[in-house]
PDB file of N, CA and C in Angstrom:
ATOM      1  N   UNK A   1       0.853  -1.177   0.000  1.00  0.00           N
ATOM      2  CA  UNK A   1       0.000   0.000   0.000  1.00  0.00           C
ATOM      3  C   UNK A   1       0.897   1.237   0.000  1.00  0.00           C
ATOM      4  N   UNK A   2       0.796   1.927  -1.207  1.00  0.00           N
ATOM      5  CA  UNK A   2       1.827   3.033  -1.287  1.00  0.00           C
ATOM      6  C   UNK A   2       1.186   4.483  -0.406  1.00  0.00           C
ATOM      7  N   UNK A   3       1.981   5.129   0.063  1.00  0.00           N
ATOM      8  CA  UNK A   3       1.785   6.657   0.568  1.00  0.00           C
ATOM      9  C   UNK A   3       1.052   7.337  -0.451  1.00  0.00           C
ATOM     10  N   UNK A   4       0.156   8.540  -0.335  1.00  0.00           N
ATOM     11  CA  UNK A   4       0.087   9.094  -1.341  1.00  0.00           C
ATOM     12  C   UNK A   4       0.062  10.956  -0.895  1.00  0.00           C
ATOM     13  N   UNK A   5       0.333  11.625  -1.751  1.00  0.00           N
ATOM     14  CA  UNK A   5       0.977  13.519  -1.891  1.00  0.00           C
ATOM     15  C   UNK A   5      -0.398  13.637  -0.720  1.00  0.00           C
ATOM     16  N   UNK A   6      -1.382  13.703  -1.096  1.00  0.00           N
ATOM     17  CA  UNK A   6      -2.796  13.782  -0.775  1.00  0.00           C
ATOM     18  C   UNK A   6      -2.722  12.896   0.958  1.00  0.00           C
ATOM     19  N   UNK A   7      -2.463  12.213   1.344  1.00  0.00           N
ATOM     20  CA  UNK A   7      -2.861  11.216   2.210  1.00  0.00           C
ATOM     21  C   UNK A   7      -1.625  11.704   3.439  1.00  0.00           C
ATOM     22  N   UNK A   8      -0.105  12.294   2.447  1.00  0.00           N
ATOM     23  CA  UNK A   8       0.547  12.831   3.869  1.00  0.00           C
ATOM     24  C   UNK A   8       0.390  13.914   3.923  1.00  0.00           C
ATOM     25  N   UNK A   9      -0.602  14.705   2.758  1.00  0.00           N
ATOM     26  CA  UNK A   9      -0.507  16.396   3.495  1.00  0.00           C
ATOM     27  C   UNK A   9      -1.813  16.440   4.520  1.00  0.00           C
ATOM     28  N   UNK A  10      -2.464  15.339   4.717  1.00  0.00           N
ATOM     29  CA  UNK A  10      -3.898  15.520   5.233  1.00  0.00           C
ATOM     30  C   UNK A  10      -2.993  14.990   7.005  1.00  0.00           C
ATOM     31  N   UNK A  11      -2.390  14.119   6.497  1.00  0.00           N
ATOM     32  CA  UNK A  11      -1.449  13.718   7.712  1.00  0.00           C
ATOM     33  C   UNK A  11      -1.048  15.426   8.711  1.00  0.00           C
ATOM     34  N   UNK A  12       0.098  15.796   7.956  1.00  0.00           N
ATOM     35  CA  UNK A  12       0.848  16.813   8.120  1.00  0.00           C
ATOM     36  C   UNK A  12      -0.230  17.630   8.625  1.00  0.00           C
ATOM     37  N   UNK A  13      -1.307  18.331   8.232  1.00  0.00           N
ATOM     38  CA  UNK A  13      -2.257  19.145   8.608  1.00  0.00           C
ATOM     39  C   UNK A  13      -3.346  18.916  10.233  1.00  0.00           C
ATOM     40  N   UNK A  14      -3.293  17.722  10.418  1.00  0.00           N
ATOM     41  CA  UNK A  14      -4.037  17.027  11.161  1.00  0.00           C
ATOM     42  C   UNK A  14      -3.569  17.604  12.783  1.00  0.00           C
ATOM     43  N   UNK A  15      -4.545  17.768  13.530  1.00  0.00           N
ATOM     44  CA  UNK A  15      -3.702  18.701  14.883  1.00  0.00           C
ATOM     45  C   UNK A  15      -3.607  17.284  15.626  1.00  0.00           C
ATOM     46  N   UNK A  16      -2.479  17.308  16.826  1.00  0.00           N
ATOM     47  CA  UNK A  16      -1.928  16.522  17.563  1.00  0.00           C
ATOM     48  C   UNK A  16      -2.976  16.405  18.798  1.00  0.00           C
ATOM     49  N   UNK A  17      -3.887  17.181  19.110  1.00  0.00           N
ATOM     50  CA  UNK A  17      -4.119  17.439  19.885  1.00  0.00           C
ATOM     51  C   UNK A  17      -5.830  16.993  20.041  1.00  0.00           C
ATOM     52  N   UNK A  18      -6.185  16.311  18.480  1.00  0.00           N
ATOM     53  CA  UNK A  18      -7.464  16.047  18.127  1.00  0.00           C
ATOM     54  C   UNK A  18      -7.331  14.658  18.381  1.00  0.00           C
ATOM     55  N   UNK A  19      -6.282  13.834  17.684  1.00  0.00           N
ATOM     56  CA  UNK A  19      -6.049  12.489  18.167  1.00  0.00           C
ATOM     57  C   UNK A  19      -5.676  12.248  19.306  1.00  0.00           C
ATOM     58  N   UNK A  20      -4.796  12.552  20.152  1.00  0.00           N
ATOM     59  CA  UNK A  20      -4.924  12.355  21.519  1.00  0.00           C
ATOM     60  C   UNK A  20      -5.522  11.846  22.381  1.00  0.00           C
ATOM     61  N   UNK A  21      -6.564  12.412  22.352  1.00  0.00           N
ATOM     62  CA  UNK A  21      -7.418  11.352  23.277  1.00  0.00           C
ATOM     63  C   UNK A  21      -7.958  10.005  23.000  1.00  0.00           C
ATOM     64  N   UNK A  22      -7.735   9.822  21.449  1.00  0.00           N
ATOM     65  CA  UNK A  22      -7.806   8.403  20.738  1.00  0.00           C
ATOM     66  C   UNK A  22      -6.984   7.539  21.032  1.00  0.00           C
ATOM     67  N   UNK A  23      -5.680   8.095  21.288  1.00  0.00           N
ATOM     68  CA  UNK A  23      -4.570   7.535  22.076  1.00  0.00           C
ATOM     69  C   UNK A  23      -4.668   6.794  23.556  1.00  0.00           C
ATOM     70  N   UNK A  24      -5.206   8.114  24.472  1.00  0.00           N
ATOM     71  CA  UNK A  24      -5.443   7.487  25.596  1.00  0.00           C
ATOM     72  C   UNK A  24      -6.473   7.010  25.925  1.00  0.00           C
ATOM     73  N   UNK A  25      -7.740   6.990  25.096  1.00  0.00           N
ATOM     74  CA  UNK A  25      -8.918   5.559  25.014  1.00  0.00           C
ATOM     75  C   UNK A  25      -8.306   4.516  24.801  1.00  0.00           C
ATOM     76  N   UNK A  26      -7.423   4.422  23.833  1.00  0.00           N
ATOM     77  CA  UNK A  26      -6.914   3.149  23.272  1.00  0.00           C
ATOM     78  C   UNK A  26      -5.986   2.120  24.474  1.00  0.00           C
ATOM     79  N   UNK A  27      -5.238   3.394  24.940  1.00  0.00           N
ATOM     80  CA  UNK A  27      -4.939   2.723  25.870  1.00  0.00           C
ATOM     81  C   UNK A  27      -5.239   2.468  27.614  1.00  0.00           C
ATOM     82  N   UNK A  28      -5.968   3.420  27.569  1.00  0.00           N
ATOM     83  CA  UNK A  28      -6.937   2.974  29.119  1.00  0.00           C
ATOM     84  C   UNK A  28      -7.890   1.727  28.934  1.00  0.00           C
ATOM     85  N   UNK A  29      -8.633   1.657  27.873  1.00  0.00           N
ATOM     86  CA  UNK A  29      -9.442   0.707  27.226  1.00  0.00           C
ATOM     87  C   UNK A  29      -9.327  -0.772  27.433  1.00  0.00           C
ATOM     88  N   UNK A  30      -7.879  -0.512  27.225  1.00  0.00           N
ATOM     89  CA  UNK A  30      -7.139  -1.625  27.578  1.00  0.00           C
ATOM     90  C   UNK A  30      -6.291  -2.319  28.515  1.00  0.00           C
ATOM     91  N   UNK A  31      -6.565  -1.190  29.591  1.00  0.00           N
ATOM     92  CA  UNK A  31      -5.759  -1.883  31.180  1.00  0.00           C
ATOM     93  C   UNK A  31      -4.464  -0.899  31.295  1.00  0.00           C
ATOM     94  N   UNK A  32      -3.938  -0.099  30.049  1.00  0.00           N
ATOM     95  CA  UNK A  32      -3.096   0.819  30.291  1.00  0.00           C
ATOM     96  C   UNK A  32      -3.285   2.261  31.100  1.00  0.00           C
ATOM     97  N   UNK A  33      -2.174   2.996  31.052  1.00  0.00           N
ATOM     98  CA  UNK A  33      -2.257   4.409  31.742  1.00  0.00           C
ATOM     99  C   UNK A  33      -1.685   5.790  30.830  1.00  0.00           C
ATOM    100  N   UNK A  34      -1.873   6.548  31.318  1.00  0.00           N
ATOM    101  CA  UNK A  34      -1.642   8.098  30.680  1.00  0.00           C
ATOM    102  C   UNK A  34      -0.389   8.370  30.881  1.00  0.00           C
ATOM    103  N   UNK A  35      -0.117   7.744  31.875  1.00  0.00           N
ATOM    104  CA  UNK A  35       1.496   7.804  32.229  1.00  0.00           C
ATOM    105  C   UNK A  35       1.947   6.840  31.423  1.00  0.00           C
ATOM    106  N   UNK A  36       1.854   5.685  30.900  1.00  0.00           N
ATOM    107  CA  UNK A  36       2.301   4.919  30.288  1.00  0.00           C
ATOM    108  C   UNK A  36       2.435   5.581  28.832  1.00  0.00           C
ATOM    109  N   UNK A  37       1.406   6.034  28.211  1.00  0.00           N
ATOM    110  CA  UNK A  37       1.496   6.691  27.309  1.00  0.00           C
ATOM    111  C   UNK A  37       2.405   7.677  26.969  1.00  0.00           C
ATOM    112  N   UNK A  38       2.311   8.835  28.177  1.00  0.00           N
ATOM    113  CA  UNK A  38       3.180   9.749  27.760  1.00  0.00           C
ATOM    114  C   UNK A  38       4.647   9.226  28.007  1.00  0.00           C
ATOM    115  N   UNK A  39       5.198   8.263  28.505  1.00  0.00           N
ATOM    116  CA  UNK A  39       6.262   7.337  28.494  1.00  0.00           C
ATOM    117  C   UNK A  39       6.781   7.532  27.265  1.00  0.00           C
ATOM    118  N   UNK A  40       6.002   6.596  26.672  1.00  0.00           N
ATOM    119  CA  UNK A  40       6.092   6.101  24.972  1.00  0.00           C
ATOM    120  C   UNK A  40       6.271   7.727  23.804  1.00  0.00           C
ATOM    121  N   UNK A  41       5.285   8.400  24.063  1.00  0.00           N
ATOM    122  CA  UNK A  41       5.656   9.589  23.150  1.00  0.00           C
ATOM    123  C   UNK A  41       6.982  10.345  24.250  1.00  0.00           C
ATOM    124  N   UNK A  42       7.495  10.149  24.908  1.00  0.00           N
ATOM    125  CA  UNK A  42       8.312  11.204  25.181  1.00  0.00           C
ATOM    126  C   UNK A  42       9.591  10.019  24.622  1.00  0.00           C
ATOM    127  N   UNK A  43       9.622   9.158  24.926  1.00  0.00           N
ATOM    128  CA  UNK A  43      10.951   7.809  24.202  1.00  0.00           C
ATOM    129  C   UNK A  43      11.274   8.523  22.837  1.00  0.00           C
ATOM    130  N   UNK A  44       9.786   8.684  21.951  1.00  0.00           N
ATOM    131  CA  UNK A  44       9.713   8.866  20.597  1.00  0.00           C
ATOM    132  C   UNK A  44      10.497  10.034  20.252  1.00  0.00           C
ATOM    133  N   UNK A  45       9.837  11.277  21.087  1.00  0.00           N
ATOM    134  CA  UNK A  45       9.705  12.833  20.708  1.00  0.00           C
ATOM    135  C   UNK A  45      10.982  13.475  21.260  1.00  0.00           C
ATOM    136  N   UNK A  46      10.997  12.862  22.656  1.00  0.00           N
ATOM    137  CA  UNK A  46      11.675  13.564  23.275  1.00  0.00           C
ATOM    138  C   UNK A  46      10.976  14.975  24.512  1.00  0.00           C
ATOM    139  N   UNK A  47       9.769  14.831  24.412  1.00  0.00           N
ATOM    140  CA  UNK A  47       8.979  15.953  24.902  1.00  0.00           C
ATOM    141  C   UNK A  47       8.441  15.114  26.249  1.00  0.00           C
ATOM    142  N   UNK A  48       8.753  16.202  27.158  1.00  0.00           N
ATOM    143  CA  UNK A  48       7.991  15.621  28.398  1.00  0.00           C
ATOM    144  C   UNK A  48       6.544  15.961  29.070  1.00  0.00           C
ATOM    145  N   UNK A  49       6.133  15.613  30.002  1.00  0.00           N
ATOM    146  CA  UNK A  49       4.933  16.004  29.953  1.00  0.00           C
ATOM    147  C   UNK A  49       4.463  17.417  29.984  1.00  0.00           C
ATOM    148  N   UNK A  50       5.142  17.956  30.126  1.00  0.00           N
ATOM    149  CA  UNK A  50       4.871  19.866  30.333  1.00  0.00           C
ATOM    150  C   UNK A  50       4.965  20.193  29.141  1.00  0.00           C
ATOM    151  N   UNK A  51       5.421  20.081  28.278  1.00  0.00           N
ATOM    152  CA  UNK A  51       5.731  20.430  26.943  1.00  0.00           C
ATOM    153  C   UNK A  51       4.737  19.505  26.088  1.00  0.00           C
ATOM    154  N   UNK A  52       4.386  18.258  25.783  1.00  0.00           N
ATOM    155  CA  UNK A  52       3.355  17.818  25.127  1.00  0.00           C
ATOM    156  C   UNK A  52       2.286  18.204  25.930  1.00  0.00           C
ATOM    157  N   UNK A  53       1.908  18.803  26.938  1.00  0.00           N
ATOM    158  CA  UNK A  53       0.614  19.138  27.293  1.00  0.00           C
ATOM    159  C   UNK A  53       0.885  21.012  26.616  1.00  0.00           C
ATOM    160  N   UNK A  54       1.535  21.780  26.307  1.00  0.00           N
ATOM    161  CA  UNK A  54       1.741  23.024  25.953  1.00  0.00           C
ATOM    162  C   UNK A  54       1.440  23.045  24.187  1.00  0.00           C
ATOM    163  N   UNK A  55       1.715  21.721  24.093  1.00  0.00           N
ATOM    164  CA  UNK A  55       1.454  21.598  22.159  1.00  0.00           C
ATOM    165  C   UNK A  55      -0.045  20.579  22.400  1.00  0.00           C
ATOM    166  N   UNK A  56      -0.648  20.386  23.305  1.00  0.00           N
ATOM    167  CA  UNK A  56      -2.051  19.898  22.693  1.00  0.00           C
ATOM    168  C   UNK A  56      -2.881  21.233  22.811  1.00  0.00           C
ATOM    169  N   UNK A  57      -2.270  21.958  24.023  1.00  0.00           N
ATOM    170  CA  UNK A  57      -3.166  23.375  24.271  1.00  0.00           C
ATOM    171  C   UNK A  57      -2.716  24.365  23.018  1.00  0.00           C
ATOM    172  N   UNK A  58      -1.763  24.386  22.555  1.00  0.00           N
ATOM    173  CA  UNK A  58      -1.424  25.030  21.541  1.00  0.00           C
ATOM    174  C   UNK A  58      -2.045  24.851  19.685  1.00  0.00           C
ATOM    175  N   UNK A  59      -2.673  23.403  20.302  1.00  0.00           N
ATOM    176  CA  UNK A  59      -3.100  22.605  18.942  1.00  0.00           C
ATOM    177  C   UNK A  59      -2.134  22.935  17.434  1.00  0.00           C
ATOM    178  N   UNK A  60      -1.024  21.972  18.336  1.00  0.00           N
ATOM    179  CA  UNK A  60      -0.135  22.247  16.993  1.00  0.00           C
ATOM    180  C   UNK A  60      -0.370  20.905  15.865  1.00  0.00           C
ATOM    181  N   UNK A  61       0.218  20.894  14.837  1.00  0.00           N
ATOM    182  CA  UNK A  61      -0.378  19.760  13.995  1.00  0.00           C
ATOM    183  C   UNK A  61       0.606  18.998  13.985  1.00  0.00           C
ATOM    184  N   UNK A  62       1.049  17.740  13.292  1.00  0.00           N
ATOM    185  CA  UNK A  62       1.680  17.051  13.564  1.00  0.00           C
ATOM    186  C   UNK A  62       2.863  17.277  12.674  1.00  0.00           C
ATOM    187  N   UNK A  63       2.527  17.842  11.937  1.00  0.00           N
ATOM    188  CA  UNK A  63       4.133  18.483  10.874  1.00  0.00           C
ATOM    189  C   UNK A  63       5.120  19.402  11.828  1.00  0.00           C
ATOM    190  N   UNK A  64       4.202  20.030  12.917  1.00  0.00           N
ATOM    191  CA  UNK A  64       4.736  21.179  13.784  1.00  0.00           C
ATOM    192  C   UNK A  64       5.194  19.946  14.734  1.00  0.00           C
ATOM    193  N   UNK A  65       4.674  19.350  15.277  1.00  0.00           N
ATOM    194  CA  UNK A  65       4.813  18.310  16.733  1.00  0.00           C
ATOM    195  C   UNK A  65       6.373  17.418  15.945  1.00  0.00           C
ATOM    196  N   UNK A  66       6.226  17.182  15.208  1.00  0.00           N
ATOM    197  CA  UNK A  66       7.465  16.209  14.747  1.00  0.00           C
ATOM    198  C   UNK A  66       8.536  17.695  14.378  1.00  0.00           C
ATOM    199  N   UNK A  67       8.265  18.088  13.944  1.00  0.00           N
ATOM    200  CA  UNK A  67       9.254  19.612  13.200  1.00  0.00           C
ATOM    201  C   UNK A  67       9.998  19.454  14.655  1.00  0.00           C
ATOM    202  N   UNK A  68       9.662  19.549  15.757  1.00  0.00           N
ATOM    203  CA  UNK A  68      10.406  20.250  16.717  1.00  0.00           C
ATOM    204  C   UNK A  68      10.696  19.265  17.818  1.00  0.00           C
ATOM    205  N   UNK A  69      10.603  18.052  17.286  1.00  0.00           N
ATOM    206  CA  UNK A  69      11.001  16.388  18.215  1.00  0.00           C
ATOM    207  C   UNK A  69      12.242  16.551  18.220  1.00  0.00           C
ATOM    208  N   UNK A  70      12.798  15.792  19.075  1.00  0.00           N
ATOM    209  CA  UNK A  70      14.066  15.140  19.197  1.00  0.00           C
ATOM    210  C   UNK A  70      13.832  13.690  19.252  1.00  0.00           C
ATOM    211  N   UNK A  71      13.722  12.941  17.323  1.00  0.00           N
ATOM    212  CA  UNK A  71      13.013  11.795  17.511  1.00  0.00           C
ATOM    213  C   UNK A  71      14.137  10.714  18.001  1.00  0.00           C
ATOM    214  N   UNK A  72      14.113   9.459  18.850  1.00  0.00           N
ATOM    215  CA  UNK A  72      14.772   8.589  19.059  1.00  0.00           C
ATOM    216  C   UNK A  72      15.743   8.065  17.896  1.00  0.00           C
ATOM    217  N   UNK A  73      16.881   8.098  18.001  1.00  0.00           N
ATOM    218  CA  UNK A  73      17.547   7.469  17.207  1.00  0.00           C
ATOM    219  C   UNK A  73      17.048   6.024  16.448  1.00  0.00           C
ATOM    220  N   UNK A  74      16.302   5.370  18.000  1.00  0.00           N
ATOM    221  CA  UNK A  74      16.181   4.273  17.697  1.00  0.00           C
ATOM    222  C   UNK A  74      15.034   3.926  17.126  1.00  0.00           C
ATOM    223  N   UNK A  75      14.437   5.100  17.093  1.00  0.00           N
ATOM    224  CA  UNK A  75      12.931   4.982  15.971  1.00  0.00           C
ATOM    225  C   UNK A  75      12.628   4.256  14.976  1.00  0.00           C
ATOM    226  N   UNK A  76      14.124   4.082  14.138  1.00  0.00           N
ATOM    227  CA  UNK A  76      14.329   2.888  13.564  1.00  0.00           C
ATOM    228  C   UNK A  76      13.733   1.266  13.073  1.00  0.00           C
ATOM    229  N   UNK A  77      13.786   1.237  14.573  1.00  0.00           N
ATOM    230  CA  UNK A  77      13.512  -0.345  15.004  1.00  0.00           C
ATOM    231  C   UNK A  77      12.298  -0.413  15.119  1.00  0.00           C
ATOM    232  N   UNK A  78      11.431   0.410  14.910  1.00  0.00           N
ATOM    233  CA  UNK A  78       9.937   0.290  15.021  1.00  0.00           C
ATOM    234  C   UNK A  78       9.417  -0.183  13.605  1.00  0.00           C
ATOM    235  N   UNK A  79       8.866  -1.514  13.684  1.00  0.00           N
ATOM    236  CA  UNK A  79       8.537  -1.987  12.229  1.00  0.00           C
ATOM    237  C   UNK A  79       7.131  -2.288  12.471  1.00  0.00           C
ATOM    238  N   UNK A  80       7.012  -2.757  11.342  1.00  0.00           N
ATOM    239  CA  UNK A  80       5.560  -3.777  10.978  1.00  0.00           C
ATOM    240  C   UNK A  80       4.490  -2.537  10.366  1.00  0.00           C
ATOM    241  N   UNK A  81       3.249  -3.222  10.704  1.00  0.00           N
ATOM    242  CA  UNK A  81       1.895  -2.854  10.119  1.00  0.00           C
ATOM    243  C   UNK A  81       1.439  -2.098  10.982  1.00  0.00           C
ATOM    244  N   UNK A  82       0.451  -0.783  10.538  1.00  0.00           N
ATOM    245  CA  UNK A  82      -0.300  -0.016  11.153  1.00  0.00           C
ATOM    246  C   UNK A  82      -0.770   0.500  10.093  1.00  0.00           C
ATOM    247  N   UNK A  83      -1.783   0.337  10.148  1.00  0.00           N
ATOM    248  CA  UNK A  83      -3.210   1.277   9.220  1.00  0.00           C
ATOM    249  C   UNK A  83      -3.145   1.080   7.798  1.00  0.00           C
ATOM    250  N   UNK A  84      -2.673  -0.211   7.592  1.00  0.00           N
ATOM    251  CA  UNK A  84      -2.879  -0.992   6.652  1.00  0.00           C
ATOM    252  C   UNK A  84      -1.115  -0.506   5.602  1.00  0.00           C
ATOM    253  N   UNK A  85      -0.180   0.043   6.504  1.00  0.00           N
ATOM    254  CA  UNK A  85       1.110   0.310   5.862  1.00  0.00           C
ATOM    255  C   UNK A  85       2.046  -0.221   6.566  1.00  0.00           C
ATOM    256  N   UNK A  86       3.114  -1.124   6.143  1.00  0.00           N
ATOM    257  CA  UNK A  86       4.523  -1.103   6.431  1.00  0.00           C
ATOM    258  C   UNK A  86       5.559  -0.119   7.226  1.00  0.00           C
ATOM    259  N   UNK A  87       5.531   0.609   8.110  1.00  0.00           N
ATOM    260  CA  UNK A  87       6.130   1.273   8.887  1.00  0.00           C
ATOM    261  C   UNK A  87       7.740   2.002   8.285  1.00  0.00           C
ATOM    262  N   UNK A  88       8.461   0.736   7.883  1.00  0.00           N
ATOM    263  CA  UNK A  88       9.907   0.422   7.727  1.00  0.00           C
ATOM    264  C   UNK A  88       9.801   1.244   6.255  1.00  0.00           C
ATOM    265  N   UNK A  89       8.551   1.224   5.749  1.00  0.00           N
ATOM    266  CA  UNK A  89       8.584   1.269   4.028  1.00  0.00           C
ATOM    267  C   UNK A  89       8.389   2.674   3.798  1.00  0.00           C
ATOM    268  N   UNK A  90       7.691   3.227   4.583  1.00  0.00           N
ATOM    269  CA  UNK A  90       7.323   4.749   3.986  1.00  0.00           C
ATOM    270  C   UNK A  90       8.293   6.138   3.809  1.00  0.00           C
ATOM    271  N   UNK A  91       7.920   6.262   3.135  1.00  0.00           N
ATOM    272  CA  UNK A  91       8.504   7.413   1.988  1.00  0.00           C
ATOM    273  C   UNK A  91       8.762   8.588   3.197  1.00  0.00           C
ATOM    274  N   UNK A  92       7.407   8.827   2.944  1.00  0.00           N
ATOM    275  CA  UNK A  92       7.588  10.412   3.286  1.00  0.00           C
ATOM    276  C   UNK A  92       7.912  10.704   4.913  1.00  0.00           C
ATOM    277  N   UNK A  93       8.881  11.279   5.028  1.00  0.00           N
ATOM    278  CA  UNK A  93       9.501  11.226   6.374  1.00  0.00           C
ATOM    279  C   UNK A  93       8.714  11.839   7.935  1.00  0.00           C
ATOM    280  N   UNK A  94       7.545  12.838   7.728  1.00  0.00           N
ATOM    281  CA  UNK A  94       6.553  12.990   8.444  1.00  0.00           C
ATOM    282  C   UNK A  94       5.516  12.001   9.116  1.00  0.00           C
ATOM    283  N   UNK A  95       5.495  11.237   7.436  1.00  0.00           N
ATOM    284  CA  UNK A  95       4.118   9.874   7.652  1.00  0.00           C
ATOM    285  C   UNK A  95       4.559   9.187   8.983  1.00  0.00           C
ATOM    286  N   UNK A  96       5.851   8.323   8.490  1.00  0.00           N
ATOM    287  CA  UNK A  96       5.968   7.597   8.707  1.00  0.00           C
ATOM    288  C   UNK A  96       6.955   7.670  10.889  1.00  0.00           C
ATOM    289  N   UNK A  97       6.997   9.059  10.872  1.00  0.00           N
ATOM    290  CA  UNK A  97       6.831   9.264  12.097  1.00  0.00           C
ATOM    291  C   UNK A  97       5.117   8.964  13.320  1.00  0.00           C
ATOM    292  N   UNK A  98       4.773   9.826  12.340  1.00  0.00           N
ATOM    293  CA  UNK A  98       3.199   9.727  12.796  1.00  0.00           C
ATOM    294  C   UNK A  98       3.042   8.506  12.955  1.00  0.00           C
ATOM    295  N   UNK A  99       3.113   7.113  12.299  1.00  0.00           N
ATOM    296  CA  UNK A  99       2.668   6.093  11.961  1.00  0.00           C
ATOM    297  C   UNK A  99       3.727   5.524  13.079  1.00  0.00           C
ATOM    298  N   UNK A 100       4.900   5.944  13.306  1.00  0.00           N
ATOM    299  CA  UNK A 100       6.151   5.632  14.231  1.00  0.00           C
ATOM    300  C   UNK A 100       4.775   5.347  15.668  1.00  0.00           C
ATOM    301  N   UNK A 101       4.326   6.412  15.935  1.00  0.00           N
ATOM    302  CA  UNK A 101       3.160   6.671  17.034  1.00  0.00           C
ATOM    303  C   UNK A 101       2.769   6.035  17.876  1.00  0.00           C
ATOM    304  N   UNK A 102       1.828   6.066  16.305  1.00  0.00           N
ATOM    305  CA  UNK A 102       0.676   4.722  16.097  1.00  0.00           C
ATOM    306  C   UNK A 102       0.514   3.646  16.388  1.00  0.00           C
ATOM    307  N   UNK A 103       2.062   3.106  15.619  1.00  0.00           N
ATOM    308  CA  UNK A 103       2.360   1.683  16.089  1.00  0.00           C
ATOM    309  C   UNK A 103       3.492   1.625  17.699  1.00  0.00           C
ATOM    310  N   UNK A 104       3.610   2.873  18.298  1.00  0.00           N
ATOM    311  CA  UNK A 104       4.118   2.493  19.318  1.00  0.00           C
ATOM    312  C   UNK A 104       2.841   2.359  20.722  1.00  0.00           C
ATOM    313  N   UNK A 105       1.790   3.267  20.226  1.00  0.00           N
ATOM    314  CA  UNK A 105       0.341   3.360  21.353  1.00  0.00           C
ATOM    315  C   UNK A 105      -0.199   1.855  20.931  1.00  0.00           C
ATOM    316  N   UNK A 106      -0.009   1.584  19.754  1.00  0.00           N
ATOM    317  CA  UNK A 106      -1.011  -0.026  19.602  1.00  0.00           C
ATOM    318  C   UNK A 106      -0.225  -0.877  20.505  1.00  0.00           C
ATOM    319  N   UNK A 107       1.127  -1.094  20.219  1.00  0.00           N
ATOM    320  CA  UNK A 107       1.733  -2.370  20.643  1.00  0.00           C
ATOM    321  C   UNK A 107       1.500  -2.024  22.403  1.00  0.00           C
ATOM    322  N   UNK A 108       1.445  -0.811  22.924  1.00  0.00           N
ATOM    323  CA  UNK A 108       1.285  -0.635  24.555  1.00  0.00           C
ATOM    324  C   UNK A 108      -0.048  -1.106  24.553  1.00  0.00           C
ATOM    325  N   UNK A 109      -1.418  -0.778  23.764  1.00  0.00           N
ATOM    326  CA  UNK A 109      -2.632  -1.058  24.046  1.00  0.00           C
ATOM    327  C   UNK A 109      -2.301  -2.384  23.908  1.00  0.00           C
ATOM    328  N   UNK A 110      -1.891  -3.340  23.256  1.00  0.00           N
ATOM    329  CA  UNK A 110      -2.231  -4.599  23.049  1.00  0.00           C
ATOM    330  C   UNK A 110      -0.920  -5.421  24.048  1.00  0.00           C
ATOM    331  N   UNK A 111      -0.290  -4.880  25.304  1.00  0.00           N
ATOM    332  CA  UNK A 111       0.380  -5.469  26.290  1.00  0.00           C
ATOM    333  C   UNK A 111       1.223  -5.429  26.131  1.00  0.00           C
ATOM    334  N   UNK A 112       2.084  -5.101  25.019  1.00  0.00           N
ATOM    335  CA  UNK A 112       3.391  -5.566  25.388  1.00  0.00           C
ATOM    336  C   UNK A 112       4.246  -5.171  26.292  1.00  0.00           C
ATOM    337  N   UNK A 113       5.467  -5.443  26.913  1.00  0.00           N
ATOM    338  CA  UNK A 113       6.005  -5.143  27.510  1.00  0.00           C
ATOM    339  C   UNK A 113       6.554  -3.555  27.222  1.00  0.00           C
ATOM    340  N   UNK A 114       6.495  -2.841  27.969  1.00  0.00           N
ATOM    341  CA  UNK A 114       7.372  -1.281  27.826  1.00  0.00           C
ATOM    342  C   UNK A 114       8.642  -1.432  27.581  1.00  0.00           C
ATOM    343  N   UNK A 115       9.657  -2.439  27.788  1.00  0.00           N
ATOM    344  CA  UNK A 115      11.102  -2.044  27.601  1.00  0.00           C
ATOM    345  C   UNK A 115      11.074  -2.903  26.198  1.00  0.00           C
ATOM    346  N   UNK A 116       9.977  -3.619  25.039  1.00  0.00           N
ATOM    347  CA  UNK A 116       9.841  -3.683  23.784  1.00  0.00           C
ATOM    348  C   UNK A 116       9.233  -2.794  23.508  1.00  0.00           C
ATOM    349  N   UNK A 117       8.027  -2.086  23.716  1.00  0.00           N
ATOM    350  CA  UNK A 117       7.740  -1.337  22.934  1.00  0.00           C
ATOM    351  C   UNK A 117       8.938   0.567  22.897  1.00  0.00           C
ATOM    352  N   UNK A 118       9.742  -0.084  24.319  1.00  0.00           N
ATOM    353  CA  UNK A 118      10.782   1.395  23.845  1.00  0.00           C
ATOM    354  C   UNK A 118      12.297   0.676  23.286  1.00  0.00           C
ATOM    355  N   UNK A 119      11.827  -0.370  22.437  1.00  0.00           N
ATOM    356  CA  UNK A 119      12.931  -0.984  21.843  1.00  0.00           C
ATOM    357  C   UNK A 119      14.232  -1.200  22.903  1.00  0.00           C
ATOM    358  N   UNK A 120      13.875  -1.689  23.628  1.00  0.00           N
ATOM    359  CA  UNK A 120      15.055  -2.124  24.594  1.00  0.00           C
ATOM    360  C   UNK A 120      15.539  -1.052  25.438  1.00  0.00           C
ATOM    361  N   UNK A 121      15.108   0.872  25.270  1.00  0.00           N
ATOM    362  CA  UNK A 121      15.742   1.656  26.038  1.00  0.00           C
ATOM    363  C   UNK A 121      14.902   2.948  26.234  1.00  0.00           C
TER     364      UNK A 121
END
């Protein structure tokens, strides 16, 4: 399933601050926590909780939220499927952060251990 111009500018445009709480349904839903969560995006981003709570109130979008990450080196190692795409495969270097996310809030909603889903660190 290829990326498409159309599909990452709708990405890029999309505020951080609208999905969010899709995030932490997903993972309260499931026996997880908010703290657990913001765990996982700060591994990713680099942003701690004072600062990702200053960009949901700020409703920045996610071109802005990644623009100004300090993403994990090891971001890397985050593979597989999410939302019907290859992780490892995508093009456009925004998407496939976002999608970095995605598949790091699923694998916490669906149990895995925290020191896999922060790739060993």
């Amino acid at each position: 399933m290829s990326s498409t111009k159309h599909h990452d500018e709708r990405i890029a445009k999309m505020i951080f601050a609208s999905v969010y709480p899709h995030y932490v349904t997903k993972i309260e839903k499931k026996g997880g926590t908010k703290e657990e969560l913001h765990q996982v995006i700060e591994w990713l981003t680099g942003y701690d909780q004072q600062k990702l709570q200053e960009l949901i109130e700020k409703k920045v979008t996610f071109e802005v939220f990644f623009q100004n990450a300090s993403v994990n080196p090891n971001a890397s190692l985050i593979t597989g499927v999410i939302c019907g795409y290859r992780v490892e495969d995508i093009e456009n270097l925004l998407t496939q952060q976002v999608r970095y996310l995605d598949k790091l809030v699923d694998e916490l909603a669906k149990g895995r251990k925290m020191n896999k889903v922060l790739r060993g660190g």
